[in-house]
N, C-alpha and C. Protein backbone atom coordinates (compact mmCIF):
# COMPACT_ATOMS: atom_id res chain seq x y z
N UNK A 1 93.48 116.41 66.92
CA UNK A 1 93.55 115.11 67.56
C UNK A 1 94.54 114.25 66.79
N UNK A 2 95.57 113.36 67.61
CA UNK A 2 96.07 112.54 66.63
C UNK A 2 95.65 111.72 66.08
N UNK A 3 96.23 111.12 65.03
CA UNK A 3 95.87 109.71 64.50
C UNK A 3 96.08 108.74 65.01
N UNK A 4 95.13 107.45 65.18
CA UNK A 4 95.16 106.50 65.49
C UNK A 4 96.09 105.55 65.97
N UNK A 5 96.67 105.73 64.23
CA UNK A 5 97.94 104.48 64.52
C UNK A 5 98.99 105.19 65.08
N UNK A 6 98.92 106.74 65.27
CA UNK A 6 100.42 107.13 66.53
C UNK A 6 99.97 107.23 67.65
N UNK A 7 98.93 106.92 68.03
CA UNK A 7 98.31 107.29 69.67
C UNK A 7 98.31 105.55 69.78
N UNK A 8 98.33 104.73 69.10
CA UNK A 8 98.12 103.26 69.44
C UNK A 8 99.33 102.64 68.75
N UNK A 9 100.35 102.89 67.86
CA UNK A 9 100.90 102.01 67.26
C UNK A 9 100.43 100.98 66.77
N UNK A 10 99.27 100.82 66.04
CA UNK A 10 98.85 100.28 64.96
C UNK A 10 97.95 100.40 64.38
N UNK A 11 97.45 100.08 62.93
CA UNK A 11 96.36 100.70 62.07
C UNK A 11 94.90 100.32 62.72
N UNK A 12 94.09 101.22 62.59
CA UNK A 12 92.30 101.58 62.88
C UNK A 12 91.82 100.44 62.04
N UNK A 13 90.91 99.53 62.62
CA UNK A 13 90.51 98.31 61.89
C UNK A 13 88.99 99.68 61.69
N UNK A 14 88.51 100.36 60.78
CA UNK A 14 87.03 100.60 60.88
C UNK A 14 86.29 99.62 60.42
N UNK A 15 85.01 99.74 61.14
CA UNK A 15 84.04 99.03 60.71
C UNK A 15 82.99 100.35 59.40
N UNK A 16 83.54 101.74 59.34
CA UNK A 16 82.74 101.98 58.11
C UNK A 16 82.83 101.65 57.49
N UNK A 17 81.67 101.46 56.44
CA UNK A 17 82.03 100.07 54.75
C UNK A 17 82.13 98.92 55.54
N UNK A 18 81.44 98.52 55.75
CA UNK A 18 81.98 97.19 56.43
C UNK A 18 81.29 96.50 55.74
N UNK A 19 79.94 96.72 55.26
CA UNK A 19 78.73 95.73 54.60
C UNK A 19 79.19 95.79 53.29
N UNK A 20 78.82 96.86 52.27
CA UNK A 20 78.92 96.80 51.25
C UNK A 20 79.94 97.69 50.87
N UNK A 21 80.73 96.86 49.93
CA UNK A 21 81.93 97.07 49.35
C UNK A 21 81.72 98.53 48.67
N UNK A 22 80.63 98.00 47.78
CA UNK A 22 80.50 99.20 46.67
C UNK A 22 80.13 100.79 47.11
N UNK A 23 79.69 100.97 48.50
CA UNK A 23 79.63 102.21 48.88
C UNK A 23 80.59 102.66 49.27
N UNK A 24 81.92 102.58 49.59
CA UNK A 24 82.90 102.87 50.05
C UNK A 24 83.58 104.21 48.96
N UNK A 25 84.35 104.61 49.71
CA UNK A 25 84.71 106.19 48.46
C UNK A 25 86.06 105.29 47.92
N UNK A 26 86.33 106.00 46.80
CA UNK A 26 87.78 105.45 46.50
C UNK A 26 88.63 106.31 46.82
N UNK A 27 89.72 105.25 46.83
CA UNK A 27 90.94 105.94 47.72
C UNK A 27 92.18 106.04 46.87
N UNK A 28 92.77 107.31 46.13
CA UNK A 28 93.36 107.68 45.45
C UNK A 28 94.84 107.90 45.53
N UNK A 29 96.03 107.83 44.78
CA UNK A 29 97.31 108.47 45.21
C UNK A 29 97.75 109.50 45.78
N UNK A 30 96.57 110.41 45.16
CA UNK A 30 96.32 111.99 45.89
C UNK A 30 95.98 112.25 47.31
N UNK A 31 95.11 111.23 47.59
CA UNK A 31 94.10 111.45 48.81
C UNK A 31 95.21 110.50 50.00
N UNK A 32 96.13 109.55 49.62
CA UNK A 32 97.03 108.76 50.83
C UNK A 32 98.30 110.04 50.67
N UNK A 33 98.52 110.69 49.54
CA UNK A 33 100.05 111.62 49.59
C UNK A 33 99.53 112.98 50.66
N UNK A 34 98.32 113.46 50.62
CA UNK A 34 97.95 114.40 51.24
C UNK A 34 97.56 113.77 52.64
N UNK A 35 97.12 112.61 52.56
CA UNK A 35 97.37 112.30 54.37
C UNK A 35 98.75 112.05 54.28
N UNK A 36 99.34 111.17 54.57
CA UNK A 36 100.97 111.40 54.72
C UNK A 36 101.42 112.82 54.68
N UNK A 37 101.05 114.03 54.03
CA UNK A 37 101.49 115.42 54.48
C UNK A 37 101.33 115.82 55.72
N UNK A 38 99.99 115.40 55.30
CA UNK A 38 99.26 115.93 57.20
C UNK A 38 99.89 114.70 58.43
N UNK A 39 99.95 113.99 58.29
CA UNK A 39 100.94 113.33 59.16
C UNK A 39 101.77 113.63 59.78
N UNK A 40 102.89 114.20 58.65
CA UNK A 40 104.48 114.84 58.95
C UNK A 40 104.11 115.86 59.66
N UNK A 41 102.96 116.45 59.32
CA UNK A 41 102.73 117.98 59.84
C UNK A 41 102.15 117.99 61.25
N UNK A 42 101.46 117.11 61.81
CA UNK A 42 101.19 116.83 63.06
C UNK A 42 101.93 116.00 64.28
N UNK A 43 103.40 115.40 63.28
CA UNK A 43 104.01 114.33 63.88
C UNK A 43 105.39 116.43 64.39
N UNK A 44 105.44 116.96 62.97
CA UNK A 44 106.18 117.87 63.66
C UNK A 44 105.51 118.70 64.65
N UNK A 45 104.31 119.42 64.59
CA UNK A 45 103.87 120.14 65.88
C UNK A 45 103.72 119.57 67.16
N UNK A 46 103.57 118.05 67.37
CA UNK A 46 103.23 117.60 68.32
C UNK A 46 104.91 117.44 69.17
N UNK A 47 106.02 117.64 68.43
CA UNK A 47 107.33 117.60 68.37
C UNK A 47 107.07 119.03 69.49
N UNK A 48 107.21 120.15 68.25
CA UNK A 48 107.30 121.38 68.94
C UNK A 48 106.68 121.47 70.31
N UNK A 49 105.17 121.10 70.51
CA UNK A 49 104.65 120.93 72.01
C UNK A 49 105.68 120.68 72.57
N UNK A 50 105.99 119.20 72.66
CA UNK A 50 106.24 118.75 73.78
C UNK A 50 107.69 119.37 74.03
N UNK A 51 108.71 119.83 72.58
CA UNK A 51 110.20 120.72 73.58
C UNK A 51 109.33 121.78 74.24
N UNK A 52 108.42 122.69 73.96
CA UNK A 52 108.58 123.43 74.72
C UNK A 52 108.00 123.62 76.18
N UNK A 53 106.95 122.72 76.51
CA UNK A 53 106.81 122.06 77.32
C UNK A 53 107.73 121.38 78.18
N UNK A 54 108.92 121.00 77.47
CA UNK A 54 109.84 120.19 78.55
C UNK A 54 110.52 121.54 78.55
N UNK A 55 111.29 122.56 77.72
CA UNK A 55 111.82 123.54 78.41
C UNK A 55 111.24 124.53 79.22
N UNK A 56 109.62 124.34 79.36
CA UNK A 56 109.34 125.11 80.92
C UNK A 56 109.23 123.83 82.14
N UNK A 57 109.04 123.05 82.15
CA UNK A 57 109.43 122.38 83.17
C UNK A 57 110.71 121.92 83.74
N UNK A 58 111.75 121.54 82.63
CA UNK A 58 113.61 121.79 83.28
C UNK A 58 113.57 123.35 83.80
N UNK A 59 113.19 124.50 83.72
CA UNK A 59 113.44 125.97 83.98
C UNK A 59 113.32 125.42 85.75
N UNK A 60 111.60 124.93 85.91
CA UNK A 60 111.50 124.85 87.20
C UNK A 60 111.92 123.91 88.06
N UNK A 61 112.29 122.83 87.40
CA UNK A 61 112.77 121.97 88.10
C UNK A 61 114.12 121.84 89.18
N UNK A 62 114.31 121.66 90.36
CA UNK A 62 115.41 120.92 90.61
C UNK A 62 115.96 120.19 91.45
N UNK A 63 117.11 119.82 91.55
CA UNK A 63 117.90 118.68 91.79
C UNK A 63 116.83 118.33 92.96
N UNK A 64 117.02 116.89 93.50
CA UNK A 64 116.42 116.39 94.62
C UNK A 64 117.58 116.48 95.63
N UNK A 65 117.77 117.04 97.31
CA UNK A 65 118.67 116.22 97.93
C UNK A 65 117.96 115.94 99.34
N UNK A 66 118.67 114.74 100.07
CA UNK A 66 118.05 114.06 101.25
C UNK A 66 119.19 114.48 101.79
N UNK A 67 118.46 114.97 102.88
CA UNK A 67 119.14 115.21 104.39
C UNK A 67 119.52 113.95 105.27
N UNK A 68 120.55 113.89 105.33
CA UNK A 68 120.67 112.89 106.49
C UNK A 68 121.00 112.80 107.90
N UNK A 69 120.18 112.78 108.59
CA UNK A 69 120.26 112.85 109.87
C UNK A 69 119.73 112.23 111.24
N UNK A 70 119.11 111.98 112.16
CA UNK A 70 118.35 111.39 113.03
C UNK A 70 117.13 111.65 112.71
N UNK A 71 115.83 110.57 112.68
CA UNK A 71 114.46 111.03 113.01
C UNK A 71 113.90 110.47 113.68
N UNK A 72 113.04 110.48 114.09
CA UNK A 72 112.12 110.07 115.17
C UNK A 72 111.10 109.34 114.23
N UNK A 73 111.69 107.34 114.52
CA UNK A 73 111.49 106.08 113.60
C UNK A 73 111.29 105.22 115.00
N UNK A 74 110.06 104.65 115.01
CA UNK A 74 109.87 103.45 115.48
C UNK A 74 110.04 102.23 114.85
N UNK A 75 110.93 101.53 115.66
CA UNK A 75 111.25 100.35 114.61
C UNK A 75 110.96 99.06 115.47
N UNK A 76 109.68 98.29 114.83
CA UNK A 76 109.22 97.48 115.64
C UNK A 76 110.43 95.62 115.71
N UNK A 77 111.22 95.89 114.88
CA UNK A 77 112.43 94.68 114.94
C UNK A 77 112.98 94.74 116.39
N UNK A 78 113.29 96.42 117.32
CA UNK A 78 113.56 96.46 118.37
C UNK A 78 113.07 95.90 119.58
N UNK A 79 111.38 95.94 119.36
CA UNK A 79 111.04 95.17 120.40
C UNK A 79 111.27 94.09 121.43
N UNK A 80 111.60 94.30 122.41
CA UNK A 80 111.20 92.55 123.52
C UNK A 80 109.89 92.23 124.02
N UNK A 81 110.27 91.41 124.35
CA UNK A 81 109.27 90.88 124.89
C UNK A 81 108.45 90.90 126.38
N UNK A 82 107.62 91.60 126.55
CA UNK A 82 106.92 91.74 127.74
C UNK A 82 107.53 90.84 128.85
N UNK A 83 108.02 91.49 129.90
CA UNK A 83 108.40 91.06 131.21
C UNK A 83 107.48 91.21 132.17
N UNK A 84 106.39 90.41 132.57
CA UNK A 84 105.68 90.90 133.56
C UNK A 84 105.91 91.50 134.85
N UNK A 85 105.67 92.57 135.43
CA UNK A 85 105.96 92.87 137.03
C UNK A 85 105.06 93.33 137.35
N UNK A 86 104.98 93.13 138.75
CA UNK A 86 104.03 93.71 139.86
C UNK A 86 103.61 95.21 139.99
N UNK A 87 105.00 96.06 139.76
CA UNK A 87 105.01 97.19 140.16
C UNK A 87 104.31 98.04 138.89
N UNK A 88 103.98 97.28 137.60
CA UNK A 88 103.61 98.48 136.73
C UNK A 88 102.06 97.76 136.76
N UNK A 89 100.96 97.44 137.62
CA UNK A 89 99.73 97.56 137.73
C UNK A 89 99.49 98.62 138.67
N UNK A 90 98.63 99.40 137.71
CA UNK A 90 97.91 100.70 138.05
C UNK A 90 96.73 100.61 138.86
N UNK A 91 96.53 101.36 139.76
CA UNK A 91 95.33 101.07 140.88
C UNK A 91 94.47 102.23 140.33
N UNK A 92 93.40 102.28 139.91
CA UNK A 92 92.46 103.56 139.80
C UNK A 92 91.08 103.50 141.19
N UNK A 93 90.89 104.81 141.02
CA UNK A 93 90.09 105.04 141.78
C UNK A 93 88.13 104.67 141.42
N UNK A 94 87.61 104.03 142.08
CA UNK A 94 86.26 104.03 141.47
C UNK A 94 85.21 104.99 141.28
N UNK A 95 84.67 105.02 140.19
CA UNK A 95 84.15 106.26 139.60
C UNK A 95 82.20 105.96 140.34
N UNK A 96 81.74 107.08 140.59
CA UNK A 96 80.34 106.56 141.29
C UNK A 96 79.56 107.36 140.08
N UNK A 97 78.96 106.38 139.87
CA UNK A 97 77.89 106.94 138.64
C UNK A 97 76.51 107.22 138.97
N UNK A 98 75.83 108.04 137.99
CA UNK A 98 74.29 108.25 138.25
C UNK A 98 73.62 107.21 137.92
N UNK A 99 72.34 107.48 137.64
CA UNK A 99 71.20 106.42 136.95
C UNK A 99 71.68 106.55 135.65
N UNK A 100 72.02 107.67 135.10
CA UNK A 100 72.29 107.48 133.65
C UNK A 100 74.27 107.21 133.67
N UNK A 101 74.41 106.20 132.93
CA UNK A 101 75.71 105.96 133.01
C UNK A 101 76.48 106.98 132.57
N UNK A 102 77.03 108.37 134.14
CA UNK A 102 77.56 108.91 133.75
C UNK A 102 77.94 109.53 135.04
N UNK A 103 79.24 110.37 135.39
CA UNK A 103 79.70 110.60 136.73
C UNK A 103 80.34 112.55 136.84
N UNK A 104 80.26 113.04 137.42
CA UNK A 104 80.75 113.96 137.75
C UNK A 104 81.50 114.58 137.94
N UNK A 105 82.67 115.41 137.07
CA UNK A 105 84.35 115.80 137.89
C UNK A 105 83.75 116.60 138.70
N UNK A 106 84.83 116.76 139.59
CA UNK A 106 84.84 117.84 140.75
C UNK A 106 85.72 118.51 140.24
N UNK A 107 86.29 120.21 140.42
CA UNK A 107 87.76 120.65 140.56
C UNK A 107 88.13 120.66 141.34
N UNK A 108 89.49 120.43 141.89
CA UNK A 108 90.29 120.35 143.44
C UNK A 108 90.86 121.91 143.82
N UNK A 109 91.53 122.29 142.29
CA UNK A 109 92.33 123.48 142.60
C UNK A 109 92.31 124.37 141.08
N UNK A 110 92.71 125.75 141.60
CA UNK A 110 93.19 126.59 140.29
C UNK A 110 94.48 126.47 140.94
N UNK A 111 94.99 126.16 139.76
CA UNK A 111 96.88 126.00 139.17
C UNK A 111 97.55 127.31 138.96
N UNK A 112 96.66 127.98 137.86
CA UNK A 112 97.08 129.13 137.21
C UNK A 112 96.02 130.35 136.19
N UNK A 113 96.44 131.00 136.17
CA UNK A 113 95.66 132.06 135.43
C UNK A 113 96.26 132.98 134.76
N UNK A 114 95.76 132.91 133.34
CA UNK A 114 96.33 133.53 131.82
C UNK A 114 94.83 134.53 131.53
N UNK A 115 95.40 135.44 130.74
CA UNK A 115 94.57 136.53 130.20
C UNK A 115 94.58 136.04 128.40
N UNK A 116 93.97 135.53 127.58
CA UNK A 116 94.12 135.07 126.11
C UNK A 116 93.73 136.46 125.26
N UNK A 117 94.57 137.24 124.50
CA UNK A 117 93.79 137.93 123.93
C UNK A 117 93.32 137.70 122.78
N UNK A 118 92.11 137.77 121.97
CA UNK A 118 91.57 137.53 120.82
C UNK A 118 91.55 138.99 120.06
N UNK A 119 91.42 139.59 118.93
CA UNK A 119 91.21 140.48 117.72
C UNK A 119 90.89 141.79 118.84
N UNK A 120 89.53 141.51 119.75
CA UNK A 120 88.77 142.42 119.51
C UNK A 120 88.27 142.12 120.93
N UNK A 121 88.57 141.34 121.71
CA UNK A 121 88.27 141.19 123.51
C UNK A 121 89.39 140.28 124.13
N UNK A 122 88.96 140.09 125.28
CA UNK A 122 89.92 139.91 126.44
C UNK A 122 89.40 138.32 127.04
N UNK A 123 89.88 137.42 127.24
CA UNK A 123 89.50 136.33 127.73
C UNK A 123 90.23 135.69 128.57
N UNK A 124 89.64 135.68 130.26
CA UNK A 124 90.17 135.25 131.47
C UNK A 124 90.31 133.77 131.10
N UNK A 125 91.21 132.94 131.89
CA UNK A 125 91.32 131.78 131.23
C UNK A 125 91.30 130.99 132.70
N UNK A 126 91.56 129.74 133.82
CA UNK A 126 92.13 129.54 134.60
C UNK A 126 92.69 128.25 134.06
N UNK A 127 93.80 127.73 134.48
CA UNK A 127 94.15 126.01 134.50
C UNK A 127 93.46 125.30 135.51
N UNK A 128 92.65 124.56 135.78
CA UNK A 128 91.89 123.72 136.80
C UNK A 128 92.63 122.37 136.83
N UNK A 129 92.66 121.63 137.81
CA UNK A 129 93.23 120.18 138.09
C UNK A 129 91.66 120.03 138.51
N UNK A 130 91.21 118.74 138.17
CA UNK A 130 90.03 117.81 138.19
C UNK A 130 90.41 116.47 138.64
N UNK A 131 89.42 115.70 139.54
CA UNK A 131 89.59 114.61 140.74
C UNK A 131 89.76 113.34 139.60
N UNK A 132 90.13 112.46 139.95
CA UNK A 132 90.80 111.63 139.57
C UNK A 132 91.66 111.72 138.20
N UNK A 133 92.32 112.89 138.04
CA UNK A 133 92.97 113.26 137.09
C UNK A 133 94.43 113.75 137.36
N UNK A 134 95.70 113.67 137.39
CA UNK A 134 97.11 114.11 137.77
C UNK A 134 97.09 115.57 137.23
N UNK A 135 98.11 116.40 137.48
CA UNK A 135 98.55 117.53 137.86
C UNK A 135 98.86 118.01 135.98
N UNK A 136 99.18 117.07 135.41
CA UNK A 136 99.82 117.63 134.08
C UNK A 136 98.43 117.24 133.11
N UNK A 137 97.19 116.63 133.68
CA UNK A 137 96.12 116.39 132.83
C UNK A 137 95.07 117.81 133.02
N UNK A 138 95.72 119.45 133.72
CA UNK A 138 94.91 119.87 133.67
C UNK A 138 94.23 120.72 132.90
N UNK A 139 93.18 121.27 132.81
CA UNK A 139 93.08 122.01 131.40
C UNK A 139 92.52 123.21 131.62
N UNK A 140 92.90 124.11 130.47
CA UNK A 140 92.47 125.54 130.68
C UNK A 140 91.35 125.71 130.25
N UNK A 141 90.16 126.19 131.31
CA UNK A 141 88.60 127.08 131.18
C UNK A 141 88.81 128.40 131.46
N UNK A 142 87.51 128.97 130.99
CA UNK A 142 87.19 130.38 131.35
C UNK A 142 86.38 130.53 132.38
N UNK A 143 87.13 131.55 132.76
CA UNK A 143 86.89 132.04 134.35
C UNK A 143 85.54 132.14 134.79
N UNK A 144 85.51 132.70 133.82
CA UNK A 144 83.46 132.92 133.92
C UNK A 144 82.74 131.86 133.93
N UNK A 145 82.85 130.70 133.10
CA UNK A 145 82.49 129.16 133.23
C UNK A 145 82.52 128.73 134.61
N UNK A 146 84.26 129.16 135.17
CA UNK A 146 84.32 128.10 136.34
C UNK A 146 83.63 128.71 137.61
N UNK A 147 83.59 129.94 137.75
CA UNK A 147 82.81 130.97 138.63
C UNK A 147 81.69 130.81 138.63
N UNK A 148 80.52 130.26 137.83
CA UNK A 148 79.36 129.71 137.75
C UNK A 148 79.32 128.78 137.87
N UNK A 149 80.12 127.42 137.81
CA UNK A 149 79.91 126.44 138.29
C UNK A 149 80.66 125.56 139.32
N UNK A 150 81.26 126.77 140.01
CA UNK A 150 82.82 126.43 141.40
C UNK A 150 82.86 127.64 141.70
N UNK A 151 82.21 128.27 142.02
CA UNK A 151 82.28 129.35 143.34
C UNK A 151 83.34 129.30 144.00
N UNK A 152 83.05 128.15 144.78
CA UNK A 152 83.83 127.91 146.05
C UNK A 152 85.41 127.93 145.81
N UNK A 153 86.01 127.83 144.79
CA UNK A 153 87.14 127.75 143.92
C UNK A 153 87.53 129.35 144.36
N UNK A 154 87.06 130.44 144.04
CA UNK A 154 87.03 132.15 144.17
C UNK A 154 86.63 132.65 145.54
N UNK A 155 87.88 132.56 146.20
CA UNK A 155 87.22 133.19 147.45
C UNK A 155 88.38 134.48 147.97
């Protein structure tokens, strides 16, 4: 572990000995020359760490560069300001609900039909279009789903 005053840049106030003077050890020419050894000696290994540490990280490192080119940036400074018109209010259709607030799709049509294969079986798929929903909102079920619950769809 290092010492104090190189991990903080400045000397350890201890509070050991703090009460009485006279228990304190004495502190000799011998005992400050042999810390100061050990000093040098931890101020050099901690040296050695860190080159070689920085020469495996320059090995992996490198250069940064930015591409410059177009991206796809919304930039809200572009904005105007809302023009009201007539023609962009949307008319929806009214939805008829049950007792419990909740309503029913119908399907109108099968679109299309894909075979999905998985690892280890085979899975019929259809695209269905659903009533009050457009042509590109439709989504892919399994056949077997929709055959149990749209017959009339398979004829």
């Amino acid at each position: 572990m290092a010492p104090f005053k190189d991990l903080y840049g400045k000397k350890c106030i201890s509070l050991l000995y703090w009460d009485d003077i006279s228990e304190a050890p004495d502190i000799g020419l011998d005992m400050i020359r042999e810390m100061t050894e050990k000093l040098k000696l931890i101020h050099k290994q901690m040296k050695m760490t860190q080159d070689r540490q920085a020469k495996y990280a320059n090995v992996r490192r490198r250069p940064l560069c930015f591409e410059q080119g177009i991206h796809d940036v919304f930039h809200v400074s572009m904005l105007r300001k809302y023009q009201p018109d007539a023609s962009h209010i949307l008319q929806s259709d009214e939805a008829e609900l049950n007792e419990t607030p909740s309503y029913f799709e119908q399907s109108i049509q099968i679109l299309d039909q894909k075979v999905k294969q998985l690892r280890n079986k085979m899975i019929q798929l259809v695209k269905v279009q659903w009533t009050r929903h457009r042509i590109e909102e439709a989504t892919w079920e399994t056949e077997e789903d929709m055959r149990q619950r749209f017959p009339e769809l398979f004829h």
